[in-house]
PDB file of N, CA and C in Angstrom:
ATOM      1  N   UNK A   1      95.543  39.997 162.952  1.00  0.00           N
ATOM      2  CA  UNK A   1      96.622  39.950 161.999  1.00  0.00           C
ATOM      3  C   UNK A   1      96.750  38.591 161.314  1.00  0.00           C
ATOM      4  N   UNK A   2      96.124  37.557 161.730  1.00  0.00           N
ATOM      5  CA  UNK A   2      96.228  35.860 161.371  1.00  0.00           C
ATOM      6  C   UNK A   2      95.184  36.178 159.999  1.00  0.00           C
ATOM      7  N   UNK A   3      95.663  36.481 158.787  1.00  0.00           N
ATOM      8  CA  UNK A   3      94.598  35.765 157.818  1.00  0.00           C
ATOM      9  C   UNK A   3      94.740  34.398 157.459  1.00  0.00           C
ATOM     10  N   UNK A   4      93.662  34.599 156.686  1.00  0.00           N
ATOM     11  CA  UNK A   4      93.681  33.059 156.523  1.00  0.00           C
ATOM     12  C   UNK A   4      94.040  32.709 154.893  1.00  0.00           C
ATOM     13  N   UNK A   5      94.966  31.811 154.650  1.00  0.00           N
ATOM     14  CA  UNK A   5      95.597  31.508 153.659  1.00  0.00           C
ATOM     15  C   UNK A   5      94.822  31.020 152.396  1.00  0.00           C
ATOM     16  N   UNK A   6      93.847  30.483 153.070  1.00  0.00           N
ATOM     17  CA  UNK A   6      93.631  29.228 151.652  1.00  0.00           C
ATOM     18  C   UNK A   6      91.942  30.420 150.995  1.00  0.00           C
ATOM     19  N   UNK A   7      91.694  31.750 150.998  1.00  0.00           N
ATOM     20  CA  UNK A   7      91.009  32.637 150.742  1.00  0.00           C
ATOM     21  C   UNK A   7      91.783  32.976 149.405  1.00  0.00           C
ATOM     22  N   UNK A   8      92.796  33.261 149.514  1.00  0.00           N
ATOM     23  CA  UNK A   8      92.651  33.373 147.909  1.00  0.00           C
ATOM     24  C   UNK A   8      92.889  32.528 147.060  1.00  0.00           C
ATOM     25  N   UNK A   9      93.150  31.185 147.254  1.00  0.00           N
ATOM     26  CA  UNK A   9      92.851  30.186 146.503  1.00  0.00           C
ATOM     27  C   UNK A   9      91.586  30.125 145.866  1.00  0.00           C
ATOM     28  N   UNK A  10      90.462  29.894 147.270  1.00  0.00           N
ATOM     29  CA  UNK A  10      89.133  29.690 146.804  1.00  0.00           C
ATOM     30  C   UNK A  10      88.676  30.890 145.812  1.00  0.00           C
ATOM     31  N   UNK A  11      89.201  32.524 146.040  1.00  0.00           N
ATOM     32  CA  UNK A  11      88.732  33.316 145.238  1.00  0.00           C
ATOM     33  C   UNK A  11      89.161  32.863 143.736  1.00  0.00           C
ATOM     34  N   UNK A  12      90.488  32.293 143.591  1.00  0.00           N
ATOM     35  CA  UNK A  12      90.975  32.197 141.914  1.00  0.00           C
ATOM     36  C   UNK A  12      90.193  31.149 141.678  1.00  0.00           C
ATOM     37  N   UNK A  13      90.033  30.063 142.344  1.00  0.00           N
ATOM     38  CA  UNK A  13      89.269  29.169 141.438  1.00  0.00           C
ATOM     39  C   UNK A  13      87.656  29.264 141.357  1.00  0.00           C
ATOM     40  N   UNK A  14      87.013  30.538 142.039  1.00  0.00           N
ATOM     41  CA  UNK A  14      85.797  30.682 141.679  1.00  0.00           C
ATOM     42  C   UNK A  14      85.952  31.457 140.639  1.00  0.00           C
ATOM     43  N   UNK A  15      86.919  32.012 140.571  1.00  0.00           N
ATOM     44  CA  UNK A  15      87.161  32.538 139.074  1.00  0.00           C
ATOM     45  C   UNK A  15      86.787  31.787 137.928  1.00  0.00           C
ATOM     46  N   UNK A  16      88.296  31.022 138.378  1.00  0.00           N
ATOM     47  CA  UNK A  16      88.045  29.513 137.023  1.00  0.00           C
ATOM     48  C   UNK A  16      87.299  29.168 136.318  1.00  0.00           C
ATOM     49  N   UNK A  17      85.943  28.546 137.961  1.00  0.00           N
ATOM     50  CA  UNK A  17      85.161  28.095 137.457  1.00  0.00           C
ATOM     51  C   UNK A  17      84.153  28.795 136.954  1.00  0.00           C
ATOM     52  N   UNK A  18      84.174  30.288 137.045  1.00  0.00           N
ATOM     53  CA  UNK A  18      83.099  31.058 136.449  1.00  0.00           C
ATOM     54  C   UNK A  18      83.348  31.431 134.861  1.00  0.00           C
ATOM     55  N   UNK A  19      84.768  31.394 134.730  1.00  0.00           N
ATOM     56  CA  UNK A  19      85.501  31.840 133.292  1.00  0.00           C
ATOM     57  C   UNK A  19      85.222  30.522 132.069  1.00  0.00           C
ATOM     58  N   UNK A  20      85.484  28.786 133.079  1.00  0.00           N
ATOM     59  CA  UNK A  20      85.005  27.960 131.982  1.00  0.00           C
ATOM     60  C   UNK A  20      83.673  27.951 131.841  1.00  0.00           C
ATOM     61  N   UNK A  21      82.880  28.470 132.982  1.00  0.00           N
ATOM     62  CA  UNK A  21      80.938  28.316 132.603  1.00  0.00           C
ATOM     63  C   UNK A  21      81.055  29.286 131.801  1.00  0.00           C
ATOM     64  N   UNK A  22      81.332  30.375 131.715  1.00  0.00           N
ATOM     65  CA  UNK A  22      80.920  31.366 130.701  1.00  0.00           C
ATOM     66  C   UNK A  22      81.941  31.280 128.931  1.00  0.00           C
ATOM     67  N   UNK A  23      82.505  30.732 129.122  1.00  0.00           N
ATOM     68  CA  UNK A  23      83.537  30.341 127.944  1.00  0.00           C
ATOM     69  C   UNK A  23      83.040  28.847 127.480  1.00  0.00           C
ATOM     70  N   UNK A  24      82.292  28.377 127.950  1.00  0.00           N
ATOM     71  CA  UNK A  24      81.379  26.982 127.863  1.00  0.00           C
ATOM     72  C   UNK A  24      80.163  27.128 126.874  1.00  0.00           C
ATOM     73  N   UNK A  25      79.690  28.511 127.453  1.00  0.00           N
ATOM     74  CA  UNK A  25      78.396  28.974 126.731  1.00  0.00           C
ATOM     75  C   UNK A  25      78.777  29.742 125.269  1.00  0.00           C
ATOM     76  N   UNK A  26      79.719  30.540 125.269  1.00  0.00           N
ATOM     77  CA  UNK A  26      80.284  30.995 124.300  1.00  0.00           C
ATOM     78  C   UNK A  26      80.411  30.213 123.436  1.00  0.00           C
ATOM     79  N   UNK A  27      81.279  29.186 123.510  1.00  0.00           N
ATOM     80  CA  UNK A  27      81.559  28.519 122.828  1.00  0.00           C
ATOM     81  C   UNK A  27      79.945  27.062 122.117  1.00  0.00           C
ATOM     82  N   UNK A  28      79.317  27.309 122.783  1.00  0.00           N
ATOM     83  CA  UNK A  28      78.046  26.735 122.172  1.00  0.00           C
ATOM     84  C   UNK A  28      77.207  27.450 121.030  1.00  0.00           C
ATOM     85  N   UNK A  29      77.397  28.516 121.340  1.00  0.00           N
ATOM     86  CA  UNK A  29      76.625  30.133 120.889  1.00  0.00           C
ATOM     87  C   UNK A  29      78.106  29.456 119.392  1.00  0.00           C
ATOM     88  N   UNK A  30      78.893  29.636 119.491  1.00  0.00           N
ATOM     89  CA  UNK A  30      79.993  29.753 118.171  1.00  0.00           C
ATOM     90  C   UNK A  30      79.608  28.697 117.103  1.00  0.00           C
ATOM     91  N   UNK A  31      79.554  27.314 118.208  1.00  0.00           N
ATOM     92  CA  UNK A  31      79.589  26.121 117.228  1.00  0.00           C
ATOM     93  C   UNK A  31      77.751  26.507 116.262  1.00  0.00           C
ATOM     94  N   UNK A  32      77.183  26.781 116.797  1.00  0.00           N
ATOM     95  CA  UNK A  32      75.648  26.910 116.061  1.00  0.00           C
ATOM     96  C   UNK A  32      76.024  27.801 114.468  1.00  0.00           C
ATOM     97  N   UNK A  33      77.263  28.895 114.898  1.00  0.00           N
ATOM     98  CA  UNK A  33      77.354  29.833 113.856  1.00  0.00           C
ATOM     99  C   UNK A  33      78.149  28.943 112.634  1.00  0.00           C
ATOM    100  N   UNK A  34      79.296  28.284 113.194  1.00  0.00           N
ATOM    101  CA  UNK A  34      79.676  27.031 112.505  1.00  0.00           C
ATOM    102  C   UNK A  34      79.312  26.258 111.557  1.00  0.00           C
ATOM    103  N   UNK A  35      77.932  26.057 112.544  1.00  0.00           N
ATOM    104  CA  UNK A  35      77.302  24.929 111.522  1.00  0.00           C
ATOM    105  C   UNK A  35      76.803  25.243 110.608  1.00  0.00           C
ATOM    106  N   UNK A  36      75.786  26.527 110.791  1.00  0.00           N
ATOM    107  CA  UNK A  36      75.435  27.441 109.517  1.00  0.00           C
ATOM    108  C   UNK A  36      75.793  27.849 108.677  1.00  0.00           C
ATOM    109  N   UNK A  37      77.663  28.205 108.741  1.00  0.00           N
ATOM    110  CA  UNK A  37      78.553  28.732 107.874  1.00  0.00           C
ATOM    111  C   UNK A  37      78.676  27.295 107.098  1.00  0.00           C
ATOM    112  N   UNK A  38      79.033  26.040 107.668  1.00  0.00           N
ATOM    113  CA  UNK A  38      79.474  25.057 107.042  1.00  0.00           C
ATOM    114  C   UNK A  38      77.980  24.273 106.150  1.00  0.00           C
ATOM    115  N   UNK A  39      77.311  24.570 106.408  1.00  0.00           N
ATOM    116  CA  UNK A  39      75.607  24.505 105.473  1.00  0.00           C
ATOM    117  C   UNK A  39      75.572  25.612 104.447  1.00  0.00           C
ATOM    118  N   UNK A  40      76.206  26.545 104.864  1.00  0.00           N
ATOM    119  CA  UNK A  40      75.943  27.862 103.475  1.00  0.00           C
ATOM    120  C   UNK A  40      77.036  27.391 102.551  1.00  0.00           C
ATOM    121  N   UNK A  41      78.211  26.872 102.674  1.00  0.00           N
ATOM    122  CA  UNK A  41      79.254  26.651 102.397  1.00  0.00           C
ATOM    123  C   UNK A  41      78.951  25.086 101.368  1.00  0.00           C
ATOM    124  N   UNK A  42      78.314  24.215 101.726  1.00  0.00           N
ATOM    125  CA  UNK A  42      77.779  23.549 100.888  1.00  0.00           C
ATOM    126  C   UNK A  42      76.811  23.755  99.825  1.00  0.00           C
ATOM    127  N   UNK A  43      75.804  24.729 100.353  1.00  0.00           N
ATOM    128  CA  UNK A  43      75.166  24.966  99.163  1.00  0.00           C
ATOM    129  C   UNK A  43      75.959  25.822  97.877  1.00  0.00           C
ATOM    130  N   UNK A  44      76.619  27.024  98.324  1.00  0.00           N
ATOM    131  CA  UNK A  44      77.275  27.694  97.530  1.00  0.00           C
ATOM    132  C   UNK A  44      78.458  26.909  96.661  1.00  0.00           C
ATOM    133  N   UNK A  45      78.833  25.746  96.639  1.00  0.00           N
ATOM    134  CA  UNK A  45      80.079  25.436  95.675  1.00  0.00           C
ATOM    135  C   UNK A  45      81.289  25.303  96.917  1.00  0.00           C
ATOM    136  N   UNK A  46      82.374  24.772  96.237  1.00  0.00           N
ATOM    137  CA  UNK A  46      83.451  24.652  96.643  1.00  0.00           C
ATOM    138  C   UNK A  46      84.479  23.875  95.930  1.00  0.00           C
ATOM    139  N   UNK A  47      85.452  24.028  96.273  1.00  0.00           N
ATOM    140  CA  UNK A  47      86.528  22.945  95.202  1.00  0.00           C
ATOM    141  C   UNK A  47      87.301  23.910  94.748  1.00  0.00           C
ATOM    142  N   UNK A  48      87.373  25.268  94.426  1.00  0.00           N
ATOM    143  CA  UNK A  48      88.282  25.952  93.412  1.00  0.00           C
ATOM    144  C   UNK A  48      86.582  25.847  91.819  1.00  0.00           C
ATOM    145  N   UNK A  49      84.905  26.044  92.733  1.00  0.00           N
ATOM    146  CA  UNK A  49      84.232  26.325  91.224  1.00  0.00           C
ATOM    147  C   UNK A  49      83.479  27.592  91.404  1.00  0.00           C
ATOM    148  N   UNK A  50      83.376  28.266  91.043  1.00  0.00           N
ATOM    149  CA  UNK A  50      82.560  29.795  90.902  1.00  0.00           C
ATOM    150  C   UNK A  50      81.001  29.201  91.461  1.00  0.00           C
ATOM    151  N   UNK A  51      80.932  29.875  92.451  1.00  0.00           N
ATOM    152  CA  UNK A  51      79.399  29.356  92.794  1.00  0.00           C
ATOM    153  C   UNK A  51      78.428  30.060  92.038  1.00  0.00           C
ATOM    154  N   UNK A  52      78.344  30.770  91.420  1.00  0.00           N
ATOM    155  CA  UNK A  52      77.718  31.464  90.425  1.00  0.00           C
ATOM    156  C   UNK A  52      77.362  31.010  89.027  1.00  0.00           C
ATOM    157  N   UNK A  53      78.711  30.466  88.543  1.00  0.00           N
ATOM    158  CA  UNK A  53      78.606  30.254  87.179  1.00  0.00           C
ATOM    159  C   UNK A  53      78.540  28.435  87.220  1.00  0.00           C
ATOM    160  N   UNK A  54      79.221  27.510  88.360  1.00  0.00           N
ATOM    161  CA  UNK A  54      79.324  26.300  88.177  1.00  0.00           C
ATOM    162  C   UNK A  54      79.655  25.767  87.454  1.00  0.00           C
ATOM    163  N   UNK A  55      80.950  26.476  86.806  1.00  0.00           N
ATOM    164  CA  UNK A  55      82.306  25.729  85.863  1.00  0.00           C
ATOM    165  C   UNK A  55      83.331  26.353  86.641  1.00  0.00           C
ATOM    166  N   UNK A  56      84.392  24.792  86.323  1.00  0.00           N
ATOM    167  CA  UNK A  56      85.650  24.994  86.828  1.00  0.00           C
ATOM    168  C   UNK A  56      86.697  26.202  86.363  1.00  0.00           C
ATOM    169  N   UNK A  57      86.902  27.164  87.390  1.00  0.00           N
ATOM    170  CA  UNK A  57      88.027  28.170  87.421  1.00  0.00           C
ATOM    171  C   UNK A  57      89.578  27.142  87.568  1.00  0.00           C
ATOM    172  N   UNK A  58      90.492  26.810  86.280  1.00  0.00           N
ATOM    173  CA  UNK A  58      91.717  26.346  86.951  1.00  0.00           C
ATOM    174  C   UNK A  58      92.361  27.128  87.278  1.00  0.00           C
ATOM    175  N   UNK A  59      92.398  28.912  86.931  1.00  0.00           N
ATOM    176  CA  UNK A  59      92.981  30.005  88.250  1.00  0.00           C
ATOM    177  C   UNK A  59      92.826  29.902  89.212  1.00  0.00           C
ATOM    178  N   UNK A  60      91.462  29.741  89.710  1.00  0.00           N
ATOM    179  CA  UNK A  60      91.155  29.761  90.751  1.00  0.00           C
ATOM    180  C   UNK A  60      91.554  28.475  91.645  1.00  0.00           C
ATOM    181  N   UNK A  61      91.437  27.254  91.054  1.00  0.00           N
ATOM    182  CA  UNK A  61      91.903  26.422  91.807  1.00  0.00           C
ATOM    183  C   UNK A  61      93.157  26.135  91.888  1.00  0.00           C
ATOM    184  N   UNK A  62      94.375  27.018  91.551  1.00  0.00           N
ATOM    185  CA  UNK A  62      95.780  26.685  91.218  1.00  0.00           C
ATOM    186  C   UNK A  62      95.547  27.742  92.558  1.00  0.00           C
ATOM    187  N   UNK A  63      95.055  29.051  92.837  1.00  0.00           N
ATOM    188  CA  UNK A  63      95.218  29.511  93.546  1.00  0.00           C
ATOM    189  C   UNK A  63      95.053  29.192  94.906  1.00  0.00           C
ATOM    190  N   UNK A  64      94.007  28.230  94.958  1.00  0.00           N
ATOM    191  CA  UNK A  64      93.488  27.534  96.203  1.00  0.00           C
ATOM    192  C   UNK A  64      94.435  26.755  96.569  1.00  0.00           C
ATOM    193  N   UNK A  65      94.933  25.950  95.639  1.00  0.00           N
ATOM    194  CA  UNK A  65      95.586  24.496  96.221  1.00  0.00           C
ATOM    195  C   UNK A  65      97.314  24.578  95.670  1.00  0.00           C
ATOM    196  N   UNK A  66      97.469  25.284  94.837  1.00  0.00           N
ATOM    197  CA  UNK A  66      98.955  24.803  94.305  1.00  0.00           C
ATOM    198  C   UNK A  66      99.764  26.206  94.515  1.00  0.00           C
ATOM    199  N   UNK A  67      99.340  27.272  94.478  1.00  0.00           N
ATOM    200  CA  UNK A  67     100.265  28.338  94.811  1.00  0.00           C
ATOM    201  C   UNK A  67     101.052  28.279  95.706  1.00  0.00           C
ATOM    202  N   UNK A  68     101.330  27.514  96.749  1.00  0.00           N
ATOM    203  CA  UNK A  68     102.573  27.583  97.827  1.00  0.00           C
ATOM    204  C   UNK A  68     103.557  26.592  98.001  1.00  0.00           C
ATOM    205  N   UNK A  69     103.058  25.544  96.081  1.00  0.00           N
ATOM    206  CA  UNK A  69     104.164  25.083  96.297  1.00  0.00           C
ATOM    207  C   UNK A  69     104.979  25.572  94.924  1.00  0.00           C
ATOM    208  N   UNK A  70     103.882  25.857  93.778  1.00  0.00           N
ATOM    209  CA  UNK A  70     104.619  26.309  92.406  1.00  0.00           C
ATOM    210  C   UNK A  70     104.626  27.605  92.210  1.00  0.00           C
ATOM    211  N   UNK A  71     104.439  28.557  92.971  1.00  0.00           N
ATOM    212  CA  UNK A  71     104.698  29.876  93.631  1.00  0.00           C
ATOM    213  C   UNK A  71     103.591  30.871  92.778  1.00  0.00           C
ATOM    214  N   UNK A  72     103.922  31.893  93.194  1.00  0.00           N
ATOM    215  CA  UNK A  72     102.771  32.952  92.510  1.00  0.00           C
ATOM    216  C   UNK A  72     102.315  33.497  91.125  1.00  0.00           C
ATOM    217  N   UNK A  73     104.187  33.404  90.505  1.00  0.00           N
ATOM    218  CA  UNK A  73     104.564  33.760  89.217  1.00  0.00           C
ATOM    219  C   UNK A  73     104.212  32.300  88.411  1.00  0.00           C
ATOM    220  N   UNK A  74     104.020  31.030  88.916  1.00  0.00           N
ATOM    221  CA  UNK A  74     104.318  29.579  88.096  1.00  0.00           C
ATOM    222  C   UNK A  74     105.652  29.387  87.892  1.00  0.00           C
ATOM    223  N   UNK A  75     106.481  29.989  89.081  1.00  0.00           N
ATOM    224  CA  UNK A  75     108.091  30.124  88.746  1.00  0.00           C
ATOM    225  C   UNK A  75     108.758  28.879  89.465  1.00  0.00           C
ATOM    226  N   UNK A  76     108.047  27.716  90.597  1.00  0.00           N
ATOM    227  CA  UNK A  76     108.488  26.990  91.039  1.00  0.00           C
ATOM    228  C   UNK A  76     108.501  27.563  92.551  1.00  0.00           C
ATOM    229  N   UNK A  77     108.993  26.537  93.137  1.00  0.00           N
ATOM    230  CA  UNK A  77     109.173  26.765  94.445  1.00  0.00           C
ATOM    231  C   UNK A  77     110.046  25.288  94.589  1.00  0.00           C
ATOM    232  N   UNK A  78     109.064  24.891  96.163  1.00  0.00           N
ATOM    233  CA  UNK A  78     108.985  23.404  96.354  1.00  0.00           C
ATOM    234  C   UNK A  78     108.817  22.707  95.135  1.00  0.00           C
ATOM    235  N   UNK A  79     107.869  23.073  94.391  1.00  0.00           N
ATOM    236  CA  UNK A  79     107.075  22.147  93.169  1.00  0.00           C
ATOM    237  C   UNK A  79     108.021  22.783  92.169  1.00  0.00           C
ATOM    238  N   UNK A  80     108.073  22.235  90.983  1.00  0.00           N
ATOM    239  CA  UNK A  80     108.505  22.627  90.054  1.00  0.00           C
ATOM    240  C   UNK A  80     107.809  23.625  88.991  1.00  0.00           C
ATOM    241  N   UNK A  81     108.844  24.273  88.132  1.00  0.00           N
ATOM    242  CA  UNK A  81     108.123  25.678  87.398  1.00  0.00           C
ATOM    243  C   UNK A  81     106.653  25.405  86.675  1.00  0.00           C
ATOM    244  N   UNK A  82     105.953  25.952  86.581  1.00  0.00           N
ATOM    245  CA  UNK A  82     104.854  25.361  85.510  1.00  0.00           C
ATOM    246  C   UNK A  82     104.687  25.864  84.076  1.00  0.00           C
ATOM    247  N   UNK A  83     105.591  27.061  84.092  1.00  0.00           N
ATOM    248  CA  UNK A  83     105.451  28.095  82.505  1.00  0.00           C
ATOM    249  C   UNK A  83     106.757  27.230  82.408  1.00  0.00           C
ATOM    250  N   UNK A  84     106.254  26.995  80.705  1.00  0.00           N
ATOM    251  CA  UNK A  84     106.909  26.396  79.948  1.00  0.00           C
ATOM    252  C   UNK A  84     107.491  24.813  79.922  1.00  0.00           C
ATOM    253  N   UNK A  85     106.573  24.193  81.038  1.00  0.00           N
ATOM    254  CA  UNK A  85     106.593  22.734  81.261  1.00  0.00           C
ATOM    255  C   UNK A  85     106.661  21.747  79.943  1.00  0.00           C
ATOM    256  N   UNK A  86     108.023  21.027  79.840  1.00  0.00           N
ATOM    257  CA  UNK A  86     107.837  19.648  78.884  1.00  0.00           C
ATOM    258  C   UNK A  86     107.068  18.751  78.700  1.00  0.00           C
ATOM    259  N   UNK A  87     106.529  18.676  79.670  1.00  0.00           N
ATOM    260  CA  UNK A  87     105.228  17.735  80.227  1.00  0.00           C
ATOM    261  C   UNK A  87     104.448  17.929  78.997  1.00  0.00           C
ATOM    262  N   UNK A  88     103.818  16.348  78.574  1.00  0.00           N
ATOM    263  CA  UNK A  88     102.895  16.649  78.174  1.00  0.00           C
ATOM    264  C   UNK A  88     101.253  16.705  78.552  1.00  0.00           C
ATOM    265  N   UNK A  89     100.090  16.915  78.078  1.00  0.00           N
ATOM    266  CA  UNK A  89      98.751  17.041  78.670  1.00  0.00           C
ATOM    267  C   UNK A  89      98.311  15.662  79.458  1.00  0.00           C
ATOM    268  N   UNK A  90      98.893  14.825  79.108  1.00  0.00           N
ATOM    269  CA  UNK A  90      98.684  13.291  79.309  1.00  0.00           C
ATOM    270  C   UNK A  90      99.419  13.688  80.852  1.00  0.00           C
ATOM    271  N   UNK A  91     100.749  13.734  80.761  1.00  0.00           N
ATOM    272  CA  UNK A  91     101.775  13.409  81.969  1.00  0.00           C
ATOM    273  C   UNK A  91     101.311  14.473  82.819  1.00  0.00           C
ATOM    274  N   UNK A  92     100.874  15.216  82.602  1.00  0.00           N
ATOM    275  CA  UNK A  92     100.181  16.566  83.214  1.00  0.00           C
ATOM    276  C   UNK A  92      99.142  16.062  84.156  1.00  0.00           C
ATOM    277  N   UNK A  93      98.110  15.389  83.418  1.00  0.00           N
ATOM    278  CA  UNK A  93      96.782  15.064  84.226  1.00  0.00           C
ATOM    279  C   UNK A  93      97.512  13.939  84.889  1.00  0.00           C
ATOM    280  N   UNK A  94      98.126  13.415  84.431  1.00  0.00           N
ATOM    281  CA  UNK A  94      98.481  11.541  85.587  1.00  0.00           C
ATOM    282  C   UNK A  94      99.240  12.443  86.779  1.00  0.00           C
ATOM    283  N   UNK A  95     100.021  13.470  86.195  1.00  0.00           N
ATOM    284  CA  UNK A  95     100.564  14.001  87.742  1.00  0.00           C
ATOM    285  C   UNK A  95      99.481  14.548  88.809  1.00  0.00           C
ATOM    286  N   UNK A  96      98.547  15.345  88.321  1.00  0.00           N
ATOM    287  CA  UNK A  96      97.487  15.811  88.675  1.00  0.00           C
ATOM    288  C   UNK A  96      96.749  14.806  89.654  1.00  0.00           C
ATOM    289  N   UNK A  97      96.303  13.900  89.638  1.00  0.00           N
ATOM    290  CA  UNK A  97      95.809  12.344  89.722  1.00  0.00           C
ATOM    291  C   UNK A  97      96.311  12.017  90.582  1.00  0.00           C
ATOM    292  N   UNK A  98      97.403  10.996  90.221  1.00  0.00           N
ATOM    293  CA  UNK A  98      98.223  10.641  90.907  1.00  0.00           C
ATOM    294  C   UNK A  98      99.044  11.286  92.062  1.00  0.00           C
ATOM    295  N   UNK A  99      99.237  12.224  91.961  1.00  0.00           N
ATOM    296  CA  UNK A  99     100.662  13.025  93.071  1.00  0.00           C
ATOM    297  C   UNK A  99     101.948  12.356  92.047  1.00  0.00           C
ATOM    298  N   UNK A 100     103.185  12.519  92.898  1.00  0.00           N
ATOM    299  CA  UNK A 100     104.313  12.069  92.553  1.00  0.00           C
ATOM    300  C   UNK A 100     105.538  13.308  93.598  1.00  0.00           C
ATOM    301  N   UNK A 101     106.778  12.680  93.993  1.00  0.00           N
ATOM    302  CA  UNK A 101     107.230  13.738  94.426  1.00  0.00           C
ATOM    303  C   UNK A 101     106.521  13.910  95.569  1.00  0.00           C
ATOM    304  N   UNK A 102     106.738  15.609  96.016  1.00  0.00           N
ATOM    305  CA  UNK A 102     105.828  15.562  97.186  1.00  0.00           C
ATOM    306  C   UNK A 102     104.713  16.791  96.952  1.00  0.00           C
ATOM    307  N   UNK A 103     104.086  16.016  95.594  1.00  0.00           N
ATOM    308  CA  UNK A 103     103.160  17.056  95.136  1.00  0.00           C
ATOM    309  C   UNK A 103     101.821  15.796  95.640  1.00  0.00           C
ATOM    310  N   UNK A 104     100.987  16.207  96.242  1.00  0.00           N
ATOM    311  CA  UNK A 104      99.677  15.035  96.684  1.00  0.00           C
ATOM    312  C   UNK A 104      99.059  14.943  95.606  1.00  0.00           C
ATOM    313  N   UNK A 105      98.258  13.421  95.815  1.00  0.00           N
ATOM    314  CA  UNK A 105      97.101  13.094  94.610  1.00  0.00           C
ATOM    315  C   UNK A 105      95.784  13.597  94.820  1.00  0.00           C
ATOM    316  N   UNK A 106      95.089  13.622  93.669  1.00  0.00           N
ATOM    317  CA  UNK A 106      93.926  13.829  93.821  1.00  0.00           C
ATOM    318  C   UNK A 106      93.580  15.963  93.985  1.00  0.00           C
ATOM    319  N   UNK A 107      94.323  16.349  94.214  1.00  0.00           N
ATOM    320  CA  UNK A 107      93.945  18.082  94.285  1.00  0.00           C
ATOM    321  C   UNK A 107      92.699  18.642  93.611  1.00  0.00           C
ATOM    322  N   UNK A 108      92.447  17.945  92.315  1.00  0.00           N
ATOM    323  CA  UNK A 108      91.709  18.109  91.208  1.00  0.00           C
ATOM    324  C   UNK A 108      90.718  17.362  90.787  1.00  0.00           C
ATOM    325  N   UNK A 109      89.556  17.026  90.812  1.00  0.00           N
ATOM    326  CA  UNK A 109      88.602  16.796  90.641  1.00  0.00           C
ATOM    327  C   UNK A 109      88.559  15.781  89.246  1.00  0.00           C
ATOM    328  N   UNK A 110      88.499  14.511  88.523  1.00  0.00           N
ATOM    329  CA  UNK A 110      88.916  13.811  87.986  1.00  0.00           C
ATOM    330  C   UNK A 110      88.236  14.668  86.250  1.00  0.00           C
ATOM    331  N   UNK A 111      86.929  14.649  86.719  1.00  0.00           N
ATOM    332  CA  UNK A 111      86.331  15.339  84.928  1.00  0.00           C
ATOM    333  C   UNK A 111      86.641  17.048  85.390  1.00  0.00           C
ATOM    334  N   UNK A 112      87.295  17.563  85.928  1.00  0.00           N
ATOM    335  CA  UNK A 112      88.230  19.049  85.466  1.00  0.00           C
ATOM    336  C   UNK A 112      89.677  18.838  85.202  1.00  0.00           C
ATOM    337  N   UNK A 113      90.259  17.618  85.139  1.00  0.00           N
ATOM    338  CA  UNK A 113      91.681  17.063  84.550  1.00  0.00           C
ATOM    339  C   UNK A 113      92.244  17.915  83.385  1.00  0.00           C
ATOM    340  N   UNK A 114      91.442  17.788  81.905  1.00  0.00           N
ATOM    341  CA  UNK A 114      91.551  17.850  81.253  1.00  0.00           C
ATOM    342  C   UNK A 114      91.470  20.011  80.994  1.00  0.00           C
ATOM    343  N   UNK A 115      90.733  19.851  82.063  1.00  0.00           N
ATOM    344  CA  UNK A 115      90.763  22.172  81.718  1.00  0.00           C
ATOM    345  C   UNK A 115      92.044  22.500  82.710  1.00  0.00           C
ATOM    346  N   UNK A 116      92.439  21.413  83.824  1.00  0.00           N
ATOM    347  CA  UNK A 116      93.528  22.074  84.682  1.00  0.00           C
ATOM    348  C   UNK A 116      94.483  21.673  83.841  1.00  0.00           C
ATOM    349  N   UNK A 117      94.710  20.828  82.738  1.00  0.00           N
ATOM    350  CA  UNK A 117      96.352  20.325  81.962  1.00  0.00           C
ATOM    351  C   UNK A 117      96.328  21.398  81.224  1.00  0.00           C
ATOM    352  N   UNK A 118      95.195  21.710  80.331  1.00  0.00           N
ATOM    353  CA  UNK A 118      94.938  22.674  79.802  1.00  0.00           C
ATOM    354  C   UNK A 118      95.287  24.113  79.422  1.00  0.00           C
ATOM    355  N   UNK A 119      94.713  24.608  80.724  1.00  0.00           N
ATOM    356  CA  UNK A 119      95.409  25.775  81.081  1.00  0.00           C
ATOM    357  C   UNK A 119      96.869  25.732  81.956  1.00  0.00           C
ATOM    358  N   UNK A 120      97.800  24.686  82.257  1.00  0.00           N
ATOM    359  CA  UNK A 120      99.006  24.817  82.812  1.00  0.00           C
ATOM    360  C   UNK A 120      99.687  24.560  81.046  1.00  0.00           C
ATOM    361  N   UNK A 121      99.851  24.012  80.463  1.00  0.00           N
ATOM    362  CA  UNK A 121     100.272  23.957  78.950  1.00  0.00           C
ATOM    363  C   UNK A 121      99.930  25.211  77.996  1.00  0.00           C
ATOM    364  N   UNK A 122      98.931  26.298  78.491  1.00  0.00           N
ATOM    365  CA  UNK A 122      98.756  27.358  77.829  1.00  0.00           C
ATOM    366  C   UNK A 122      99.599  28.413  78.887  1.00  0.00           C
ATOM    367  N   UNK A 123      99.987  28.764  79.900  1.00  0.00           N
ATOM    368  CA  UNK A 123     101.275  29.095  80.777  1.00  0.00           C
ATOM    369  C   UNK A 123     102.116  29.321  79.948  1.00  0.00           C
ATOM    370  N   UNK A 124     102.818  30.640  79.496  1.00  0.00           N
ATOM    371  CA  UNK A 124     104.081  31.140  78.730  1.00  0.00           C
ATOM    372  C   UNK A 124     104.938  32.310  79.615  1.00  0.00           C
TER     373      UNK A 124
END
């Protein structure tokens, strides 16, 4: 009737240690897929540009980077509205650039400035 106590200890932690060896290997097997994705991912484009055509989409990159703060419609949110902005193309790109507020700098790629002011000033 005396078992012995410290038996199922040793059973959980041969567990353990069988769950991190095999979750060890897994996870080696993942990072390889990783790296491949993040190599295909360079060759194909990135930024908010059509890997196909290799001109700047500013839909596409408003969609990437600015939709959750100037919302879906360009109706505002956090950020302010973008249809029908006073701004002009100038104050447009320096915001772009720059940040200001708690909109960050840099989002935009310096020679696509001028197609992202662009198309936010054509916004009605």
């Amino acid at each position: 009737m005396n078992r012995n106590p410290i038996i199922p200890f040793v059973l959980i932690m041969a567990l353990g240690i069988g769950l991190v060896f095999f979750l060890s290997i897994e996870g080696l097997n993942n990072a390889d897929e990783k790296a491949k994705e993040e190599k295909h991912g360079e060759m194909a484009g990135e930024e908010g540009e059509k890997p196909s055509s290799g001109e700047f989409d500013p839909e596409a990159k408003y969609k990437e980077s600015c939709v959750s703060c100037h919302g879906g419609n360009y109706e505002g949110g956090a950020g302010p509205a973008l249809k029908g902005t006073k701004l002009s193309k100038d104050e447009i790109k320096d915001r772009i650039k720059n940040g200001g507020g708690i909109m960050p700098a840099g989002l935009v790629a310096d020679e696509n400035l001028d197609a992202m002011a662009d198309w936010i000033k054509s916004l009605k």
